[in-house]
Protein backbone atom coordinates (compact mmCIF):
# COMPACT_ATOMS: atom_id res chain seq x y z
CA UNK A 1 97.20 124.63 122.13
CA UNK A 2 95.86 125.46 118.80
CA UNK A 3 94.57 122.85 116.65
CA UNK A 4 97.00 121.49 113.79
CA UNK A 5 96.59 122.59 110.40
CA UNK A 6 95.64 120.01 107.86
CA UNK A 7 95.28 119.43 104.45
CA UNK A 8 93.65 116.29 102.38
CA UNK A 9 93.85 115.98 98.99
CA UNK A 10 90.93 113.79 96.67
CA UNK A 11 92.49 112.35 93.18
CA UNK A 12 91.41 109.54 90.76
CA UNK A 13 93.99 107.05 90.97
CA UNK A 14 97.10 105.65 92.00
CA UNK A 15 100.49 107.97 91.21
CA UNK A 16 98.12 111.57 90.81
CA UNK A 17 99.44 111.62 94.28
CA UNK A 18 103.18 111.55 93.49
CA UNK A 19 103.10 112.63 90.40
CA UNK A 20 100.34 115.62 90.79
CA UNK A 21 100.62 117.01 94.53
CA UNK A 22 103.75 115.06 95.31
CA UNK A 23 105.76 118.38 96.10
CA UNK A 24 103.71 119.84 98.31
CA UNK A 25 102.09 116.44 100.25
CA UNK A 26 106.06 116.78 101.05
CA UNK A 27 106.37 119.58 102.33
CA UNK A 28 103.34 120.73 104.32
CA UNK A 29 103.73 116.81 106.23
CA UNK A 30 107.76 118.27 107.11
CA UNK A 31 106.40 121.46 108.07
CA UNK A 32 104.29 119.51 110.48
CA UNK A 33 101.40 119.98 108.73
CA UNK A 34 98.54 117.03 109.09
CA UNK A 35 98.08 115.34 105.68
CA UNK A 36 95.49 112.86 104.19
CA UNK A 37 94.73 111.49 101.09
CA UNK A 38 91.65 109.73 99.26
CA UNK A 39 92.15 108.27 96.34
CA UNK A 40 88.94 106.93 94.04
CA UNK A 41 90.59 103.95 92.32
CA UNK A 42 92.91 101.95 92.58
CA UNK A 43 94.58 102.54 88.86
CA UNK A 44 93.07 98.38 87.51
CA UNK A 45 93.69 99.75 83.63
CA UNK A 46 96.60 101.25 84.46
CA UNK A 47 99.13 98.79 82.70
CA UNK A 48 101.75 100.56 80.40
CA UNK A 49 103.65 97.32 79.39
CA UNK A 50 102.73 94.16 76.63
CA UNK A 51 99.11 93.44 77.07
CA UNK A 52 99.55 89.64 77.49
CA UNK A 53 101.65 90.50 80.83
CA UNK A 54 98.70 92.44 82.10
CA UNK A 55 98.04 90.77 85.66
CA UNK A 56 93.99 91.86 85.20
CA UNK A 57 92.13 94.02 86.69
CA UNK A 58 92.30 92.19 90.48
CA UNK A 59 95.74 91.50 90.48
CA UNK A 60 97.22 94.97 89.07
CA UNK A 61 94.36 97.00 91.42
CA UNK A 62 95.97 94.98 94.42
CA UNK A 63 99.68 95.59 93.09
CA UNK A 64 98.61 99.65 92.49
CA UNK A 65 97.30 100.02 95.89
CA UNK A 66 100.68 98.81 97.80
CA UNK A 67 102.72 100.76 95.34
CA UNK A 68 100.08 103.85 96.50
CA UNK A 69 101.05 102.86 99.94
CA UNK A 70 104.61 102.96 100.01
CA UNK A 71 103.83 106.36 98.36
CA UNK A 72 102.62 107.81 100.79
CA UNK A 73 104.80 106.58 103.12
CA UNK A 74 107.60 108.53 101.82
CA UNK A 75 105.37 111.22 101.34
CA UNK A 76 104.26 111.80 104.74
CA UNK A 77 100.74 111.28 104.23
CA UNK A 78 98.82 110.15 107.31
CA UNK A 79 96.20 108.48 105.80
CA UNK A 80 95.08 107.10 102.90
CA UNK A 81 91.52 106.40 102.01
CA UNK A 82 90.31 104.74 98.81
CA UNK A 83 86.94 104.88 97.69
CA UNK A 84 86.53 101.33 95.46
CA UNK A 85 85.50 102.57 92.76
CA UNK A 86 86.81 101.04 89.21
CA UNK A 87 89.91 102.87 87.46
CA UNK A 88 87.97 104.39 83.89
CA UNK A 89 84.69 104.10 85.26
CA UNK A 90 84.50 106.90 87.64
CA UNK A 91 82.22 109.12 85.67
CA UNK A 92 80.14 106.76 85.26
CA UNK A 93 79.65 106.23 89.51
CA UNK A 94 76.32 107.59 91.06
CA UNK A 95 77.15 111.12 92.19
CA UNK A 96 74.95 111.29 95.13
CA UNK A 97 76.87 108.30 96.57
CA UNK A 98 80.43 109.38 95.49
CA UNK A 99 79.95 113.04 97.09
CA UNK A 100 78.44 111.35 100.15
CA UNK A 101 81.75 108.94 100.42
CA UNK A 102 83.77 112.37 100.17
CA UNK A 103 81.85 114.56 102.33
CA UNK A 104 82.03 111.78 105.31
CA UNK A 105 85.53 111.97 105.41
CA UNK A 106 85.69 115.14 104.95
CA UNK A 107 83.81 115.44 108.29
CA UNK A 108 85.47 113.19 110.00
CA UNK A 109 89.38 114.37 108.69
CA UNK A 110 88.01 117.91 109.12
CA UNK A 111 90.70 119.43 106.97
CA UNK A 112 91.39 123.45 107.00
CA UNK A 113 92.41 122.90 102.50
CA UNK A 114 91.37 120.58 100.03
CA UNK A 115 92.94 119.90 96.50
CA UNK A 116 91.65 118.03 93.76
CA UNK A 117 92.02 117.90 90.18
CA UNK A 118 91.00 121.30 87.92
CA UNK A 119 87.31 120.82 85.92
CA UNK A 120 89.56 120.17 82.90
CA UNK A 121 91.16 117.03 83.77
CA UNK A 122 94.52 118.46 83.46
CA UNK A 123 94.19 116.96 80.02
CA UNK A 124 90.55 116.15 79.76
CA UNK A 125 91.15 112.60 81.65
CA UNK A 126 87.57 111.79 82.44
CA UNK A 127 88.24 110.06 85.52
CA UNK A 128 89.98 113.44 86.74
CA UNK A 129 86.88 115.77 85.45
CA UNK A 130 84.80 113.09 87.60
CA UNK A 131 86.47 113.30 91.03
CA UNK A 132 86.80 117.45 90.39
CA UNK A 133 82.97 117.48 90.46
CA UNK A 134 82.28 115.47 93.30
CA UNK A 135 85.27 116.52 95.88
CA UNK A 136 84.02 120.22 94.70
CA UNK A 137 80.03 119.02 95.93
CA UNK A 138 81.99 117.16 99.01
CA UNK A 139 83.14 120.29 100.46
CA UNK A 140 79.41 121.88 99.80
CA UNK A 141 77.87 118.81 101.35
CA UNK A 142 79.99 118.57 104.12
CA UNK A 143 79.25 122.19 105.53
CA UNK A 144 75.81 121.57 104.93
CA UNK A 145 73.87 120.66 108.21
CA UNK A 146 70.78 119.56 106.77
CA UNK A 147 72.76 117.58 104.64
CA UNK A 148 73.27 113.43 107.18
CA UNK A 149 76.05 111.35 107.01
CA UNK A 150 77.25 108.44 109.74
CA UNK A 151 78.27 110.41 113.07
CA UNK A 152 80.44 113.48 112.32
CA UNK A 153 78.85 116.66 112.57
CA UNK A 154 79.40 119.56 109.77
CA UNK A 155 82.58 120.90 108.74
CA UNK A 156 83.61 123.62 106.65
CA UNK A 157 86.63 123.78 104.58
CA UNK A 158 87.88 126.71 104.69
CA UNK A 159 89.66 126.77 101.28
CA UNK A 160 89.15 124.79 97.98
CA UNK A 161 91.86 124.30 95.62
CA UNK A 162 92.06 123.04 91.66
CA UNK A 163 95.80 122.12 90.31
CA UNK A 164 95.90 123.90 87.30
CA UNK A 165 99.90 123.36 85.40
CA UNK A 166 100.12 126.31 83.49
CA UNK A 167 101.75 125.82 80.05
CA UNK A 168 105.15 125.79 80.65
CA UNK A 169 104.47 123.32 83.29
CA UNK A 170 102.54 120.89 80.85
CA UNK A 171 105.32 121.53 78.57
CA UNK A 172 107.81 120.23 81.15
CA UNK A 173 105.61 116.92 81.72
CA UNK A 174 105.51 116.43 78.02
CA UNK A 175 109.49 116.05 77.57
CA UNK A 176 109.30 113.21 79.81
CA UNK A 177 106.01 111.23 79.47
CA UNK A 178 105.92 112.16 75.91
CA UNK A 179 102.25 114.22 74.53
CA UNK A 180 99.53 114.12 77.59
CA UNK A 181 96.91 112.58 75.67
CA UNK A 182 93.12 110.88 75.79
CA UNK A 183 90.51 109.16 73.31
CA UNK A 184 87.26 109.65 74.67
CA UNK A 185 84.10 109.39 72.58
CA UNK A 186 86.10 109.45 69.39
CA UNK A 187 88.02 112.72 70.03
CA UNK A 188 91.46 113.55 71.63
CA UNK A 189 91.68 115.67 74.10
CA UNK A 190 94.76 117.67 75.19
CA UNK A 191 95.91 119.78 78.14
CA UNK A 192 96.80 123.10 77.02
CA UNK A 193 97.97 124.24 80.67
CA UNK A 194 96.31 127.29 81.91
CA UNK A 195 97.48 130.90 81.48
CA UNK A 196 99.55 132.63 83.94
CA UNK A 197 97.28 135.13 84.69
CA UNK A 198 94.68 132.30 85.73
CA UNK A 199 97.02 131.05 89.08
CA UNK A 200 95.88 132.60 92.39
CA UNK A 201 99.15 130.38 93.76
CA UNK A 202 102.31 129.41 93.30
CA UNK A 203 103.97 126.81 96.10
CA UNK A 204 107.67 126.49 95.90
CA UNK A 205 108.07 122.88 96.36
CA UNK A 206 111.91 122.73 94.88
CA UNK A 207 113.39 121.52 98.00
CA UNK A 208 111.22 118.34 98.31
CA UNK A 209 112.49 116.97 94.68
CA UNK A 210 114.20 113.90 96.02
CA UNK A 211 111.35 113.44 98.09
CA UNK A 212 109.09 113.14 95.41
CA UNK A 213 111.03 110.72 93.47
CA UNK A 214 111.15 108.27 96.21
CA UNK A 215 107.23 108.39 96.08
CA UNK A 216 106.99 108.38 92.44
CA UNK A 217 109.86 105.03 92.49
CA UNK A 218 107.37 103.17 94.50
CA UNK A 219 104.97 103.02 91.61
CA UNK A 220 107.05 100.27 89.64
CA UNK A 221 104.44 98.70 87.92
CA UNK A 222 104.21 101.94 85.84
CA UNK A 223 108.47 102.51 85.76
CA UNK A 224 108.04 101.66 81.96
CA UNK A 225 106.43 105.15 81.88
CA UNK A 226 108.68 107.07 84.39
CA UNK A 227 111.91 105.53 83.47
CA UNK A 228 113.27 108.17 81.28
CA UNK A 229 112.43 110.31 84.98
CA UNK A 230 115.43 107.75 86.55
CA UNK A 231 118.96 109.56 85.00
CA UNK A 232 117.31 113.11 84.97
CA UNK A 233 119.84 115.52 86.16
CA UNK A 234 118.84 117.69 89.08
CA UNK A 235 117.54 120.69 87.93
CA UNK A 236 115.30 119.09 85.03
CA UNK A 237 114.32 117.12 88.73
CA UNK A 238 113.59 120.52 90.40
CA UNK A 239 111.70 121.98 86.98
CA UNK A 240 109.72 118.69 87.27
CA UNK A 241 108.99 119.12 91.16
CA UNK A 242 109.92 122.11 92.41
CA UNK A 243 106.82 124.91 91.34
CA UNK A 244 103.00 123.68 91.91
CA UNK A 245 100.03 126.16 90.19
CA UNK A 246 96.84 126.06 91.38
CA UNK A 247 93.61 128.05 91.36
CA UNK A 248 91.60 129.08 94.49
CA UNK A 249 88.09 128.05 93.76
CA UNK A 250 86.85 129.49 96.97
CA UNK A 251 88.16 130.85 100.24
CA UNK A 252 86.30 131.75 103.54
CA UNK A 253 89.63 133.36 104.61
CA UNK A 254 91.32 135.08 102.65
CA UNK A 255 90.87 137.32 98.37
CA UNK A 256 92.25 138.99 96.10
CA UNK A 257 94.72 139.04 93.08
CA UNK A 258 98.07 138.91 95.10
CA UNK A 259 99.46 135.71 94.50
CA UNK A 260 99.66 133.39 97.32
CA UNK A 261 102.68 131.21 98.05
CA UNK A 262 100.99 129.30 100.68
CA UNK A 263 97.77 127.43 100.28
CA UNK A 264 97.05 127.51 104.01
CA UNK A 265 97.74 131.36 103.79
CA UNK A 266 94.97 133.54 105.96
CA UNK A 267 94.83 130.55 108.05
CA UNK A 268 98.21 130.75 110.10
């Protein structure tokens, strides 16, 4: 019997997994596809509502992870793996131990595809650029086998994927959640989506919509945000959900321009 296919996605915080890879976490888990998750943080500075209702840091990371949980629940996700480290401060963890946290599961999940955030951020969100760079060493590490970690041999992946929204997808995000913004170092930076010509895939996730919003309901503590999502008719649903972009940043199995529709394509 062969082996089952898997795939594990690595993202910053709490609702990237919904709201990011939701669509297809969906529907690779009901095609019987193995999926896992790691997620860095567990969203503590994520409060969208009056400040002097903020639980704290302790309170709302506890509250974040159980919303993350039910999640991925809904999603299908097998297994969830946080990596305790502090929502905002990820760039500012040690990268030798944060690619060594990554490239141990990595070995011991041994999954076939990895996604993670693009090297942009989506929309220069510094925890994003942060976990890009060290899931994309991870992978490295993980093949390596002069390269130790705690009891699992090697592994390869054999493909590495960025999500990369074009602009019409950003554009789509932005007449919900309003203009995809963040102040770092005194400057505002924006997503400006990527071109089409940039996307090596295109995963048609449309039938997983509902799906999607059950995982993205469980993250109440941010429904402030995603309420204007709730009385959404179905096909502004399905232009929400229903397409996922991304860019092959390497393959061992598989080239070329044509444009997949498959991330585990080459490997079936």
């Amino acid at each position: 019997m062969n082996a089952p296919l898997k795939l594990m996605c690595v993202l910053a915080h709490p609702d990237d997994e919904s709201l990011g890879a939701g669509g297809v976490l969906a529907k690779y888990a009901a095609e019987g596809i193995e999926t896992y998750l790691v997620t860095a943080t567990r969203g503590e500075r994520g409060w969208p509502g009056d400040p002097k209702d903020n639980p704290g840091l302790e309170a709302l990371g506890r509250l974040r992870e159980a919303e993350l949980r039910c999640a991925a629940q809904n999603l299908g996700i097998r297994e969830v793996s946080l990596l305790d480290y502090v929502d905002g401060d990820l760039d500012q963890a040690r990268p030798s131990d944060a690619i060594a946290k990554i490239a141990q599961l990595i070995r011991q999940v041994r999954p076939h595809v990895v996604v993670t955030f693009g090297p942009d951020g989506i929309y220069g969100h510094p925890d994003h650029i942060a976990i890009c760079q060290f899931a994309t060493a991870a992978t490295m590490r993980a093949a390596d086998p002069n390269y130790h970690t705690n009891g699992h041999p090697p592994h390869g992946v054999s493909k590495l994927y960025y999500m990369m929204p074009t602009t019409a997808e950003l554009k789509a995000y932005e007449s919900v959640f309003g203009d995809l913004v963040m102040h770092v170092d005194g400057v505002d930076r924006r997503g400006s989506g990527w071109q089409d010509w940039t996307v090596t895939t295109l995963v048609d996730t449309g039938d997983y919509w509902p799906t999607v919003w059950k995982a993205v309901s469980c993250h109440r503590s941010q429904l402030s945000v995603y309420g204007a999502l709730q009385n959404l008719p179905e096909e502004h649903h399905r232009a929400l959900w229903g397409c996922r972009s991304y860019y092959r940043a390497y393959s061992t199995v598989n080239g070329g321009r044509k444009l997949e529709q498959d991330l585990f394509e080459g490997l079936r």
